[in-house]
Protein backbone atom coordinates (compact mmCIF):
# COMPACT_ATOMS: atom_id res chain seq x y z
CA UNK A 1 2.53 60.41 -77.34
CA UNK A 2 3.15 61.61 -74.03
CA UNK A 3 4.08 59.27 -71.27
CA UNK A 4 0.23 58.46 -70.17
CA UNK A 5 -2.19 56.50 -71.63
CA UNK A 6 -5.59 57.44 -70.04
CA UNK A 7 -3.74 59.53 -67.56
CA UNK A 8 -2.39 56.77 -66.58
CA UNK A 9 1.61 56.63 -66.41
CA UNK A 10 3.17 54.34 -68.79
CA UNK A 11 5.15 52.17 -66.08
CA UNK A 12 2.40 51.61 -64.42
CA UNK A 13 0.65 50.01 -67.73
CA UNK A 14 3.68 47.86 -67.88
CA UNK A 15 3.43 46.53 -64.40
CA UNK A 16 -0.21 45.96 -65.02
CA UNK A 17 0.65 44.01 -68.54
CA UNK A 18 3.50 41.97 -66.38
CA UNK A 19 1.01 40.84 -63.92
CA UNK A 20 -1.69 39.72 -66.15
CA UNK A 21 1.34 37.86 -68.20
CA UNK A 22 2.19 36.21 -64.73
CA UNK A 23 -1.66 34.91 -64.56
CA UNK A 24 -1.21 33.81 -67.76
CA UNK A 25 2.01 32.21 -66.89
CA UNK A 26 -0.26 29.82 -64.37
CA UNK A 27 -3.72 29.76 -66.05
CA UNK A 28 -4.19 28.72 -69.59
CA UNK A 29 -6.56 27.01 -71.97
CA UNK A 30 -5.79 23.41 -70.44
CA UNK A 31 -8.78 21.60 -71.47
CA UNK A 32 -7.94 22.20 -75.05
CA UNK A 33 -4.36 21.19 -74.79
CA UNK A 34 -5.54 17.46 -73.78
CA UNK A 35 -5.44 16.57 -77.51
CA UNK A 36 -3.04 19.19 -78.71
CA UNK A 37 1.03 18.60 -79.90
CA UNK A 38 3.31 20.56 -81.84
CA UNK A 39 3.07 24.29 -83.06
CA UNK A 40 -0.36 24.34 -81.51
CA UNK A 41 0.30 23.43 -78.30
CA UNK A 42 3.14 25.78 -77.47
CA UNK A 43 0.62 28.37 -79.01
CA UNK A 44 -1.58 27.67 -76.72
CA UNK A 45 0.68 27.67 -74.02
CA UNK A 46 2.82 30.32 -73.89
CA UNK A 47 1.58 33.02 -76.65
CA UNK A 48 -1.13 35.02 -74.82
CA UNK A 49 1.65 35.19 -71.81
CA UNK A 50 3.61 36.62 -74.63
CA UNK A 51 1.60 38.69 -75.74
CA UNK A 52 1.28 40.77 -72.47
CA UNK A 53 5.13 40.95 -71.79
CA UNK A 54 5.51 42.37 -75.36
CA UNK A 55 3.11 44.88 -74.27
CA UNK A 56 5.21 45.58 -71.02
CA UNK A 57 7.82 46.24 -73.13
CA UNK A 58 6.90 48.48 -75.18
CA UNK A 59 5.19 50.57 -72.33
CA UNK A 60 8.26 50.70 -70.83
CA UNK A 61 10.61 51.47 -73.70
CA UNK A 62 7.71 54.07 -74.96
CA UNK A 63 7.99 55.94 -71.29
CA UNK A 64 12.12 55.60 -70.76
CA UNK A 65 12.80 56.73 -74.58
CA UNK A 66 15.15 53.78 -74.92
CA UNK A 67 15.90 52.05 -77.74
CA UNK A 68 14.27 53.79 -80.33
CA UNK A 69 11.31 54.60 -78.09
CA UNK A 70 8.08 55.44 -79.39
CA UNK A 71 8.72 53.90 -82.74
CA UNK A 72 10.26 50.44 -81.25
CA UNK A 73 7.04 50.35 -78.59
CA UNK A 74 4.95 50.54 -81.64
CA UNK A 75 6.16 47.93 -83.46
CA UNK A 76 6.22 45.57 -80.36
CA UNK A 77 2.71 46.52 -79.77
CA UNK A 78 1.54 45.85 -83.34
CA UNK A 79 3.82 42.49 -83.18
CA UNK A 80 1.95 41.48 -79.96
CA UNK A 81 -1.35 42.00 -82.18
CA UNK A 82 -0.12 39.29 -84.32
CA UNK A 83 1.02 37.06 -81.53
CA UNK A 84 -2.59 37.56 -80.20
CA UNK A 85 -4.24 36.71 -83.58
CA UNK A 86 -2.10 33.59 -83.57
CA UNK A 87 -3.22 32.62 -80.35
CA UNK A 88 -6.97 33.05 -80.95
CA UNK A 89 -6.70 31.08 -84.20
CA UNK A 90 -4.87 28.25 -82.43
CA UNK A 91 -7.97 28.39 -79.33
CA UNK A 92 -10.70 28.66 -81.74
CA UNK A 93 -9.23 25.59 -84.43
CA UNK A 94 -8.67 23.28 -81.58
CA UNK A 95 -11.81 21.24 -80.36
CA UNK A 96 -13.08 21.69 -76.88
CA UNK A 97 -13.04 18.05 -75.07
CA UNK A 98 -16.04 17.04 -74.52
């Protein structure tokens, strides 16, 4: 893995994944946190913001070969998978108001 993905330099991939986790820092499923508490509701809140800093991360850790590089970015991507899978379980469980 060089330090491009699509000819596109990894830092620039992370700056892209840190804005869209900035949107997602101001814009999230409100209408279906109306009826929401608990576990679900920080899901719903924060994870999908989470998800795109973890993927920042990892960009940038693949493309400075810090801390374990390549192998740490993967794991961080593959754990932001999870995060994701969380989040769309928790949006697609939780009733739409009507």
């Amino acid at each position: 893995m060089g330090n491009t993905v699509l000819r596109v330099p990894l830092v620039i991939w992370a700056v892209l994944c840190l804005v869209i986790s900035g949107i997602w820092l101001v814009v999230w499923p409100r209408d279906r946190l109306m009826e929401t508490a608990g576990v679900r509701f920080f899901v719903l809140r924060w994870f999908h913001s989470l998800v795109w800093l973890l993927l920042a991360v990892a960009a940038l850790l693949a493309a400075a070969n810090v801390f374990g590089g390549v192998p740490t970015a993967k794991v961080l991507a593959l754990l932001s998978l999870l995060i994701y899978l969380a989040f769309m379980a928790a949006v697609l469980s939780t009733k739409r108001p009507d």
